[in-house]
C-alpha atoms as a PDB file:
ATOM      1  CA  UNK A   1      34.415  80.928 145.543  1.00  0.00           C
ATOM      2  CA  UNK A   2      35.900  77.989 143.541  1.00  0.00           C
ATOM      3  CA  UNK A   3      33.126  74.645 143.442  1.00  0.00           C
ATOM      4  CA  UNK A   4      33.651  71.899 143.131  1.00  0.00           C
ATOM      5  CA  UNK A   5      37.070  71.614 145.178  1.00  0.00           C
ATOM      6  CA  UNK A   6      38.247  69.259 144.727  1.00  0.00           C
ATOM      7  CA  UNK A   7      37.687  68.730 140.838  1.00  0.00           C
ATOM      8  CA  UNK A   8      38.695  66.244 138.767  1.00  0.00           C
ATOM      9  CA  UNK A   9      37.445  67.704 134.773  1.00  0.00           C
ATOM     10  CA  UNK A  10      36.139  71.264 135.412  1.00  0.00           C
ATOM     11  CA  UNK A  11      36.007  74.291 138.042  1.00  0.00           C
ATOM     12  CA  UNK A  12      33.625  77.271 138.297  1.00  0.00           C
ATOM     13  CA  UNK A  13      34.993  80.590 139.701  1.00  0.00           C
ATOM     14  CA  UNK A  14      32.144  82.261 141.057  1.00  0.00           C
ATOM     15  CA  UNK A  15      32.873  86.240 142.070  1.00  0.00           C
ATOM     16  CA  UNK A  16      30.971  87.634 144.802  1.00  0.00           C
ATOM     17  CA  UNK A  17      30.684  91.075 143.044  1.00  0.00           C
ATOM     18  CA  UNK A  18      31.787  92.798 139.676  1.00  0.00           C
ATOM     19  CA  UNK A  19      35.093  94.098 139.051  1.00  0.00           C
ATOM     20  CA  UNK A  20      35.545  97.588 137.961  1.00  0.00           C
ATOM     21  CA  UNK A  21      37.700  96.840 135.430  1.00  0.00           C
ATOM     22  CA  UNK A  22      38.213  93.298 133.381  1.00  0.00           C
ATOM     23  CA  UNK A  23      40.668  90.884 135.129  1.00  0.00           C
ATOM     24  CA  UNK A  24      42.492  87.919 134.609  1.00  0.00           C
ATOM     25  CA  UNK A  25      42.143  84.665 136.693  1.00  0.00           C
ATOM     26  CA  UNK A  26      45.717  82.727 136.848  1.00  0.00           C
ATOM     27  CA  UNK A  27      46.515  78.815 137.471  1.00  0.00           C
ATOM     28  CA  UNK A  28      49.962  77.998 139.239  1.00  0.00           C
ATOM     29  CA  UNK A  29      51.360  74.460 140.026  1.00  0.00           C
ATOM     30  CA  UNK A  30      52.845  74.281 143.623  1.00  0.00           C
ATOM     31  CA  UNK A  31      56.111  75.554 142.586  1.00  0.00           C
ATOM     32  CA  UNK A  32      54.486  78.762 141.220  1.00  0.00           C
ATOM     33  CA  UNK A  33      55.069  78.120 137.758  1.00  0.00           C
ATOM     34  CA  UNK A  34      52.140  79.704 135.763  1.00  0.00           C
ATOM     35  CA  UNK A  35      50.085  76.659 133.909  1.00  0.00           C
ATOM     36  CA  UNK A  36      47.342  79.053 132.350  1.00  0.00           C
ATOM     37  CA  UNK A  37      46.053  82.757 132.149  1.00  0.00           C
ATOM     38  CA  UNK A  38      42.240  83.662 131.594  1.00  0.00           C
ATOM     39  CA  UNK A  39      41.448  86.897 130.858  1.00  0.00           C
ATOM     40  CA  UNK A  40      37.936  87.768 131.222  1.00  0.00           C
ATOM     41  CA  UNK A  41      35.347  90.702 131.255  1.00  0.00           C
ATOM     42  CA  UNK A  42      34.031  92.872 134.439  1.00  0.00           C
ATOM     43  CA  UNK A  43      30.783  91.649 134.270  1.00  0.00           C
ATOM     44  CA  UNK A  44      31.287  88.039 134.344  1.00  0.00           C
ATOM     45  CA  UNK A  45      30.616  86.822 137.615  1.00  0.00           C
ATOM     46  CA  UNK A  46      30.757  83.302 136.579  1.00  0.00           C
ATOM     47  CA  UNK A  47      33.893  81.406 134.809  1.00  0.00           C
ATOM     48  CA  UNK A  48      34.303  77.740 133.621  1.00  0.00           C
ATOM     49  CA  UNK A  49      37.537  76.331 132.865  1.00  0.00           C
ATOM     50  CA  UNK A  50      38.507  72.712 132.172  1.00  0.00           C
ATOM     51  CA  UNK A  51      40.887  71.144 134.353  1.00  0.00           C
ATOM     52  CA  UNK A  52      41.242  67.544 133.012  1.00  0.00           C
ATOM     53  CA  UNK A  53      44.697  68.020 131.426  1.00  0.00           C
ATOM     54  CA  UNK A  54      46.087  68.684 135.179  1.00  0.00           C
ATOM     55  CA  UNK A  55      47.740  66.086 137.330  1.00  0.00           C
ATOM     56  CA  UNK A  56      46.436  65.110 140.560  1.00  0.00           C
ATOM     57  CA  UNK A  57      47.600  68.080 143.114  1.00  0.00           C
ATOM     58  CA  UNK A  58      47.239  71.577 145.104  1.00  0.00           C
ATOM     59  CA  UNK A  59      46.748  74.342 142.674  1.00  0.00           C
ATOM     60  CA  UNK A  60      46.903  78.205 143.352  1.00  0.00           C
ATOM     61  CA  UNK A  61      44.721  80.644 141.210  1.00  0.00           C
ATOM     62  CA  UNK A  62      45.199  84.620 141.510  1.00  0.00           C
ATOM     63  CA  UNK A  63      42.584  86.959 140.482  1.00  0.00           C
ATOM     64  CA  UNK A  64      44.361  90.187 139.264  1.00  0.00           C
ATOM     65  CA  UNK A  65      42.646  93.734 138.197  1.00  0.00           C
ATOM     66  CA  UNK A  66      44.858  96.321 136.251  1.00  0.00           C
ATOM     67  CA  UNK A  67      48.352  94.077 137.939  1.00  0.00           C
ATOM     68  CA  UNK A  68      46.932  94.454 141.699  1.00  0.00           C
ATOM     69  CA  UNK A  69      46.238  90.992 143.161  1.00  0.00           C
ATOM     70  CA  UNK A  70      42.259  90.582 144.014  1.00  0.00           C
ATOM     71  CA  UNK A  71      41.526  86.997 145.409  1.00  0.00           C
ATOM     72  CA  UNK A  72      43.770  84.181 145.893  1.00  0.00           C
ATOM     73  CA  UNK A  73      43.642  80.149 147.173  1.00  0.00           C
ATOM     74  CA  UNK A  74      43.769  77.007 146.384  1.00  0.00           C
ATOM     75  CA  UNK A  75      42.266  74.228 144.648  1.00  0.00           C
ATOM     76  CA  UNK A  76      42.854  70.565 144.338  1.00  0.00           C
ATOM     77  CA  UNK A  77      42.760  68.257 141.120  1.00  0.00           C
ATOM     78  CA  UNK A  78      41.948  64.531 141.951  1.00  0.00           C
ATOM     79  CA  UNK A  79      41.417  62.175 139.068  1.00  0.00           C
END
C-alpha cells in the first residue's frame, strides 16, 4: 500500500507482511527510466521517502527481493 496517493512532498510504503530477505523499493518516471533505488531491511514494514524534487506525474515503484519482482503500481505526484 502506497498513502497518500496522490502526494505532493512525501509517500509511505506500507508492506502487508515481512520479506524473507531485504529488498529494494524502485521509482520510475513514465518512460521507465529509473529516478531512485531504496534498499531497505526485511523487517521494515514501513518506508518514508521524500518526493518533493519530482514533477507533477504518474510514477511506477517495483518492490524487488533477491532480483524477483514483489509488488508493483503506481503513484501520482501533484504539487
Amino acid at each position: 500500500m502506497v498513502y497518500p496517493n496522490p502526494s505532493a512532498n512525501e509517500v509511505n510504503f506500507v508492506l502487508s507482511e515481512e520479506f524473507g530477505d531485504d529488498y529494494v523499493i524502485s521509482i520510475c518516471n513514465s518512460e521507465a527510466r529509473l529516478l531512485n533505488s531504496y534498499p531497505c531491511k526485511s523487517s521494515d514494514r514501513i518506508q518514508r521517502f521524500s518526493i518533493s524534487e519530482y514533477k507533477n506525474g504518474v510514477y511506477y515503484y517495483r518492490i524487488n527481493d533477491n532480483n524477483s519482482k514483489l509488488l508493483q503500481g503506481k503513484m501520482v505526484v501533484l504539487h
